[in-house]
PDB file of N, CA and C in Angstrom:
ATOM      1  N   UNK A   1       0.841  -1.187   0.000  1.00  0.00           N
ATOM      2  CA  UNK A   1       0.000   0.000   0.000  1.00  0.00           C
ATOM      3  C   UNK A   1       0.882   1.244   0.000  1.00  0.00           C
ATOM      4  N   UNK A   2       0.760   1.964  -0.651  1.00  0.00           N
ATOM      5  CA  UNK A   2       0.980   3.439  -0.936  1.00  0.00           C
ATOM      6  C   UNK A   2       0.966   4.070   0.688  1.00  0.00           C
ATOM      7  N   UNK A   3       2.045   4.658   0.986  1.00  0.00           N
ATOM      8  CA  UNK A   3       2.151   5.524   2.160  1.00  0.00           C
ATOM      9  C   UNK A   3       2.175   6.575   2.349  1.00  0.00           C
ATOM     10  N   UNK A   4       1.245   7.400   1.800  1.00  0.00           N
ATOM     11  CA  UNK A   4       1.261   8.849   0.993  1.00  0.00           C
ATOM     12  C   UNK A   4      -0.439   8.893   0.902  1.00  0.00           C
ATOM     13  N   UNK A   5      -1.007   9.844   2.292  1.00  0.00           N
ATOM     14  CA  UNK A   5      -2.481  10.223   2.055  1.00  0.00           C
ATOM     15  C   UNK A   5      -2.668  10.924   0.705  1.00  0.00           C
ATOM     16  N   UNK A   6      -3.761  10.143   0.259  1.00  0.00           N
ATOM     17  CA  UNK A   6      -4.192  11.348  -0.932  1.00  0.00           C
ATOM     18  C   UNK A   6      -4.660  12.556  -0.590  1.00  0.00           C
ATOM     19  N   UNK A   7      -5.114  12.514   0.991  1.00  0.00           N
ATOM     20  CA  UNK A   7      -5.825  13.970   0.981  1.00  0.00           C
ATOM     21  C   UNK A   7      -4.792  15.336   1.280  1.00  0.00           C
ATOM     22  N   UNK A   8      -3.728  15.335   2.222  1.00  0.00           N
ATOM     23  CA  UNK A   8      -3.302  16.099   2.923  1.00  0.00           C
ATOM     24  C   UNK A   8      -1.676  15.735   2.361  1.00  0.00           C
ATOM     25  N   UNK A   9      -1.348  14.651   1.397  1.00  0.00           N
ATOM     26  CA  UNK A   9      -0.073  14.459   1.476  1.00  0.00           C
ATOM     27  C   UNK A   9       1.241  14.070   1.738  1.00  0.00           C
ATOM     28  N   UNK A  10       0.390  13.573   3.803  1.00  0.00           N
ATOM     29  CA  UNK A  10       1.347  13.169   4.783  1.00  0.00           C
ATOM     30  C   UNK A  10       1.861  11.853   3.870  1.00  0.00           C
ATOM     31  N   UNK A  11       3.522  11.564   4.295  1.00  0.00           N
ATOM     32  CA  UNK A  11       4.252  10.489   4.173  1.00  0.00           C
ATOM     33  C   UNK A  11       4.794  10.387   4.649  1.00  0.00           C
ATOM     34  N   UNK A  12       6.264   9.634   4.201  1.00  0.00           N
ATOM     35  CA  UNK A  12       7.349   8.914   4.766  1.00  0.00           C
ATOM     36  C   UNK A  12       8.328   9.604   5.517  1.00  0.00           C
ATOM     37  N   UNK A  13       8.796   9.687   6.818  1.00  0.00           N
ATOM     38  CA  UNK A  13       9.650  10.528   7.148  1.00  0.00           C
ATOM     39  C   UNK A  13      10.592   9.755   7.734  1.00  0.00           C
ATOM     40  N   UNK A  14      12.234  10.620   7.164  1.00  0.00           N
ATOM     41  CA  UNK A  14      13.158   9.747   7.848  1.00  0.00           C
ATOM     42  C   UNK A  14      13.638   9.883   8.962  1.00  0.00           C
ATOM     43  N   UNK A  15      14.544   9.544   9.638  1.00  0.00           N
ATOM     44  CA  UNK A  15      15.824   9.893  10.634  1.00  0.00           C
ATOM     45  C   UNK A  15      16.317   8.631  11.251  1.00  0.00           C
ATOM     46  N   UNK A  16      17.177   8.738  12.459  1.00  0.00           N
ATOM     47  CA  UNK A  16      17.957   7.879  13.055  1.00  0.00           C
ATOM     48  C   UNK A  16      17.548   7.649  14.199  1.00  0.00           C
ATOM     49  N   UNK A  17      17.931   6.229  14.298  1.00  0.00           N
ATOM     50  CA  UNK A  17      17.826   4.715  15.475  1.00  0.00           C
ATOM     51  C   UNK A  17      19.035   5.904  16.489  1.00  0.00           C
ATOM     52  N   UNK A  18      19.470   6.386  17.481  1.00  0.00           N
ATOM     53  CA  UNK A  18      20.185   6.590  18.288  1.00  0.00           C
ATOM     54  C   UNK A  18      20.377   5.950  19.470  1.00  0.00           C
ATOM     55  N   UNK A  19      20.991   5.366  19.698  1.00  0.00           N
ATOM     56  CA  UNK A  19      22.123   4.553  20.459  1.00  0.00           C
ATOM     57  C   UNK A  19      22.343   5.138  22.078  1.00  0.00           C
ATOM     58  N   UNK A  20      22.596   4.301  23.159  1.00  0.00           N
ATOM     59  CA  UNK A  20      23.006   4.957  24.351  1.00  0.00           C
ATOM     60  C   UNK A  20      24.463   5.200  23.893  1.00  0.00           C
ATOM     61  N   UNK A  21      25.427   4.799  23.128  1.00  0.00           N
ATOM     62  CA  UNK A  21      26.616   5.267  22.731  1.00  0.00           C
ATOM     63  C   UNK A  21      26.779   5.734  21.550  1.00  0.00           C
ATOM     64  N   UNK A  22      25.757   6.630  21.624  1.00  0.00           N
ATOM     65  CA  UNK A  22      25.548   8.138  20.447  1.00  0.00           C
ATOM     66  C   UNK A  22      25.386   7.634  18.889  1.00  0.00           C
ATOM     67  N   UNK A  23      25.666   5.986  18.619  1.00  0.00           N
ATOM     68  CA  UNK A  23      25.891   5.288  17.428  1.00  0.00           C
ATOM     69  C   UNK A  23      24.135   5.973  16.654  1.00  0.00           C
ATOM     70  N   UNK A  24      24.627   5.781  14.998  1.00  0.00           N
ATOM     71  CA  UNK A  24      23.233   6.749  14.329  1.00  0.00           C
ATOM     72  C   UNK A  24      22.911   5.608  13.160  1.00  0.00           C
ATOM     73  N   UNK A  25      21.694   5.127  13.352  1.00  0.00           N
ATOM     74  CA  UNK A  25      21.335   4.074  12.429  1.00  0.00           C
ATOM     75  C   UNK A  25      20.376   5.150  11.450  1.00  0.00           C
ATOM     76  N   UNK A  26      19.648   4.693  10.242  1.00  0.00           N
ATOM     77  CA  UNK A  26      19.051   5.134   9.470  1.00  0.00           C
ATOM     78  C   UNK A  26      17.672   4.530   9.771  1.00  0.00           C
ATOM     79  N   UNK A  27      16.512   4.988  10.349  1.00  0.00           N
ATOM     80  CA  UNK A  27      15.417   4.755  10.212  1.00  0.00           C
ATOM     81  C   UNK A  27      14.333   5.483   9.524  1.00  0.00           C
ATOM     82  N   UNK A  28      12.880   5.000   9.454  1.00  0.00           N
ATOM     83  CA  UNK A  28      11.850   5.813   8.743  1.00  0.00           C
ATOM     84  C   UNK A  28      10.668   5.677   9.828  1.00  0.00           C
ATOM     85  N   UNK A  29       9.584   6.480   9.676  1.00  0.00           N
ATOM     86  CA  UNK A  29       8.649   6.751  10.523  1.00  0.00           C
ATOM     87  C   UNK A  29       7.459   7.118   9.380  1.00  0.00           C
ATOM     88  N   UNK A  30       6.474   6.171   9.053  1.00  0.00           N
ATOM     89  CA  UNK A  30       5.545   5.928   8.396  1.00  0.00           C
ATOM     90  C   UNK A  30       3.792   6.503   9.098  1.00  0.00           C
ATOM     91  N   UNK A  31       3.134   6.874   8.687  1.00  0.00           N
ATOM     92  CA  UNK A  31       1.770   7.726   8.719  1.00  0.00           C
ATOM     93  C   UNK A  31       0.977   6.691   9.055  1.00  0.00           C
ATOM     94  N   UNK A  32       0.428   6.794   9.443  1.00  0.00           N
ATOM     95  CA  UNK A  32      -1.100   5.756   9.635  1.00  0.00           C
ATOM     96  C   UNK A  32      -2.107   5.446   8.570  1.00  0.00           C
ATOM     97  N   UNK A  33      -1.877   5.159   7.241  1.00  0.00           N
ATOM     98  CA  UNK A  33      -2.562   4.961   6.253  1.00  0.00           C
ATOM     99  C   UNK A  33      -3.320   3.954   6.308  1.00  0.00           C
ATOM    100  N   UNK A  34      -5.407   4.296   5.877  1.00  0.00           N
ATOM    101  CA  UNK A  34      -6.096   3.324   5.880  1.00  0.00           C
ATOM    102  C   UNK A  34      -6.614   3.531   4.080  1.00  0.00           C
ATOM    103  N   UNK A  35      -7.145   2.471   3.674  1.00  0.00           N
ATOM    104  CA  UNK A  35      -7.762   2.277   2.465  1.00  0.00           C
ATOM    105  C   UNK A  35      -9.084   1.989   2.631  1.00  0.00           C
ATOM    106  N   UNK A  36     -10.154   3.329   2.385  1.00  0.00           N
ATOM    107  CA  UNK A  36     -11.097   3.300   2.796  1.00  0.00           C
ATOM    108  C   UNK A  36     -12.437   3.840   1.996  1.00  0.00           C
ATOM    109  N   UNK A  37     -13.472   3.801   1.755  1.00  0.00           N
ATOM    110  CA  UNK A  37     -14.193   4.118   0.691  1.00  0.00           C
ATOM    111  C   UNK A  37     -14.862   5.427   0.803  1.00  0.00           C
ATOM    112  N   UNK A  38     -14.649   6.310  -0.449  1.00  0.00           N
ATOM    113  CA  UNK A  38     -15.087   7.843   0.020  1.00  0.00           C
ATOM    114  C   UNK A  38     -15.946   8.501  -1.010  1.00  0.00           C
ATOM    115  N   UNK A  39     -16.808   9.257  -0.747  1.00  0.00           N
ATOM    116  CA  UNK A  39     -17.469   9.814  -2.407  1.00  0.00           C
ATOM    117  C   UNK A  39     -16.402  10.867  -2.687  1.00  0.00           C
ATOM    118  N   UNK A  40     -15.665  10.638  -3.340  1.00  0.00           N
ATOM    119  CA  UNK A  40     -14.561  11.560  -4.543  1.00  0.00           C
ATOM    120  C   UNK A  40     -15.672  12.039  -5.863  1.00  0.00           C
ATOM    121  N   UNK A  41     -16.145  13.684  -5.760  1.00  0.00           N
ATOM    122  CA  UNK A  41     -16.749  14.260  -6.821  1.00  0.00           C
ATOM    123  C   UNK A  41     -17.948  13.411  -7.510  1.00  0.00           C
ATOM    124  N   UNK A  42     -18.624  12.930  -6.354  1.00  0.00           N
ATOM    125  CA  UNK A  42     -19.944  12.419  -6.676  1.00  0.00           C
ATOM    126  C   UNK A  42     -19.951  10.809  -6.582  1.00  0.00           C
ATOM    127  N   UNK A  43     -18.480  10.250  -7.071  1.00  0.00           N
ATOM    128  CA  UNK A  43     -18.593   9.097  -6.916  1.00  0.00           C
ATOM    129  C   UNK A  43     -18.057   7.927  -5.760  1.00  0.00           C
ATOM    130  N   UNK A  44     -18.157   6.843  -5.584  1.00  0.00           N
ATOM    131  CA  UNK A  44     -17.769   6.112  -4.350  1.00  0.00           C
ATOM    132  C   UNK A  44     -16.436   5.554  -5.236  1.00  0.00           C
ATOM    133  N   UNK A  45     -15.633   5.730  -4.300  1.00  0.00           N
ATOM    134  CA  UNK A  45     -13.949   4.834  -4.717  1.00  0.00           C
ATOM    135  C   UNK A  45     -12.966   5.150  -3.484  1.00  0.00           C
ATOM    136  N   UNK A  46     -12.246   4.325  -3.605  1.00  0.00           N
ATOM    137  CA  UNK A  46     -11.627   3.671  -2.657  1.00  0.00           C
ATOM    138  C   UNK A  46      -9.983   4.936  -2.537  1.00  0.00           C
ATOM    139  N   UNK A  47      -9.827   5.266  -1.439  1.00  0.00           N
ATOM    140  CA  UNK A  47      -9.033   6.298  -1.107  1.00  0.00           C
ATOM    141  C   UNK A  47      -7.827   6.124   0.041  1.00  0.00           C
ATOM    142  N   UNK A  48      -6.546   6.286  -0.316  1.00  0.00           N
ATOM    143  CA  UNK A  48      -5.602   5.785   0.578  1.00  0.00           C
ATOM    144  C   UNK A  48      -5.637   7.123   1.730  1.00  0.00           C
ATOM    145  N   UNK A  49      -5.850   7.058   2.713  1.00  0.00           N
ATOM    146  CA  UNK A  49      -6.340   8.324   3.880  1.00  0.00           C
ATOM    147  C   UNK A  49      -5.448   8.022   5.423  1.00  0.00           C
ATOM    148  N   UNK A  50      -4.598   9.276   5.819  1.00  0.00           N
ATOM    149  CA  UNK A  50      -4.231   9.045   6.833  1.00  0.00           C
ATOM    150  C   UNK A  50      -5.219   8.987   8.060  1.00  0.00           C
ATOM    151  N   UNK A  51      -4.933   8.805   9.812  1.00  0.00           N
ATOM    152  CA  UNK A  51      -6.176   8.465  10.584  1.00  0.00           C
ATOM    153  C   UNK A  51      -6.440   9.901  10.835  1.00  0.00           C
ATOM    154  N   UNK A  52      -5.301  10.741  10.434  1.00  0.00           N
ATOM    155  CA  UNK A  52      -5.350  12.565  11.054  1.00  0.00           C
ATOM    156  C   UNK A  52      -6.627  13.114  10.343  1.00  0.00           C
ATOM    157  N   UNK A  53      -6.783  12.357   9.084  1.00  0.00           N
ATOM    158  CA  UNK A  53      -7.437  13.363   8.130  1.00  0.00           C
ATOM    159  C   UNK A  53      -9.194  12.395   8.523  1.00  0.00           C
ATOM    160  N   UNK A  54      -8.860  11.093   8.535  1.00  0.00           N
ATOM    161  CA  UNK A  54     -10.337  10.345   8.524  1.00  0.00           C
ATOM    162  C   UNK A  54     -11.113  11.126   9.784  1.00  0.00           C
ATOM    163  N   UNK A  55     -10.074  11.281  11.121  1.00  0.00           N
ATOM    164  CA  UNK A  55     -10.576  11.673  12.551  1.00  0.00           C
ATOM    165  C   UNK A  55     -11.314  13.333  12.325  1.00  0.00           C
ATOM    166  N   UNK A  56     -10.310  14.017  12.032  1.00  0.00           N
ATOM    167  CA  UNK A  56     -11.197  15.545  11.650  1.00  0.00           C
ATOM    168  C   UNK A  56     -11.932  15.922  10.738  1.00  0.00           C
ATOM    169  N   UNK A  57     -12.641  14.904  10.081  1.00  0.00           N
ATOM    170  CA  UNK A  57     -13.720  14.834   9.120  1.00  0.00           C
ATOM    171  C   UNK A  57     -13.804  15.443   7.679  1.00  0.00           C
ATOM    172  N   UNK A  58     -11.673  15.524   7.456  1.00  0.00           N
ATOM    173  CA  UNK A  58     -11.671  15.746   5.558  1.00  0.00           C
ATOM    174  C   UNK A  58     -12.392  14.940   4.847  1.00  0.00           C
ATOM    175  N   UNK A  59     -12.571  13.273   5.153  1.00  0.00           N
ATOM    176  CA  UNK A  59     -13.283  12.582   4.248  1.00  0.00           C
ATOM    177  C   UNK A  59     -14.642  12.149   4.100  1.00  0.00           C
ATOM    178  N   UNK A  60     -15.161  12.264   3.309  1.00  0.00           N
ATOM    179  CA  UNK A  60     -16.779  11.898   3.440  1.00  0.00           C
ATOM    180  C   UNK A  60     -16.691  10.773   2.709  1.00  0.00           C
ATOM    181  N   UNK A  61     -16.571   9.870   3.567  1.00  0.00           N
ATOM    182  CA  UNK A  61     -16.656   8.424   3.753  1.00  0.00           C
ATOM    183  C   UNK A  61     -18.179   7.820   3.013  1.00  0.00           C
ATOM    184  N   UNK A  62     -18.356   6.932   2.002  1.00  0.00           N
ATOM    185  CA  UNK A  62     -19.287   6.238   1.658  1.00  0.00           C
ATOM    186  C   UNK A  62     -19.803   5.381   2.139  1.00  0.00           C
ATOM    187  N   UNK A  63     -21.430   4.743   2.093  1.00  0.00           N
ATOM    188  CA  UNK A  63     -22.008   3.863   2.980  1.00  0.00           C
ATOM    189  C   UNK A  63     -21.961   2.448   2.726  1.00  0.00           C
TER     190      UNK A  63
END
């Protein structure tokens, strides 16, 4: 699945694992993406949506 809300944009963000002896690994920190069904411009289809955007009511979710 795509990790990149369609609505707002949120994605992939990087940085580093840090170590009690300061050592710096490369990690990523991923969004909460659900695949969920929405009326997009009249019609019902299926929309990759972070939980930030489903919770404050950007999406109008289909029945």
């Amino acid at each position: 699945m795509a990790s990149i809300c369609e609505i707002c944009g949120k994605g992939e963000m990087a940085g580093s694992n840090v170590s009690h002896s300061n050592r710096h690994t490369k990690r990523s920190w991923k969004p909460n993406i659900q695949r969920v069904r929405a009326v997009v411009k009249g019609a019902t289809r299926g929309v990759n949506v972070c939980t930030r955007c489903l919770r404050s009511g950007k999406v109008n979710r289909a029945i």
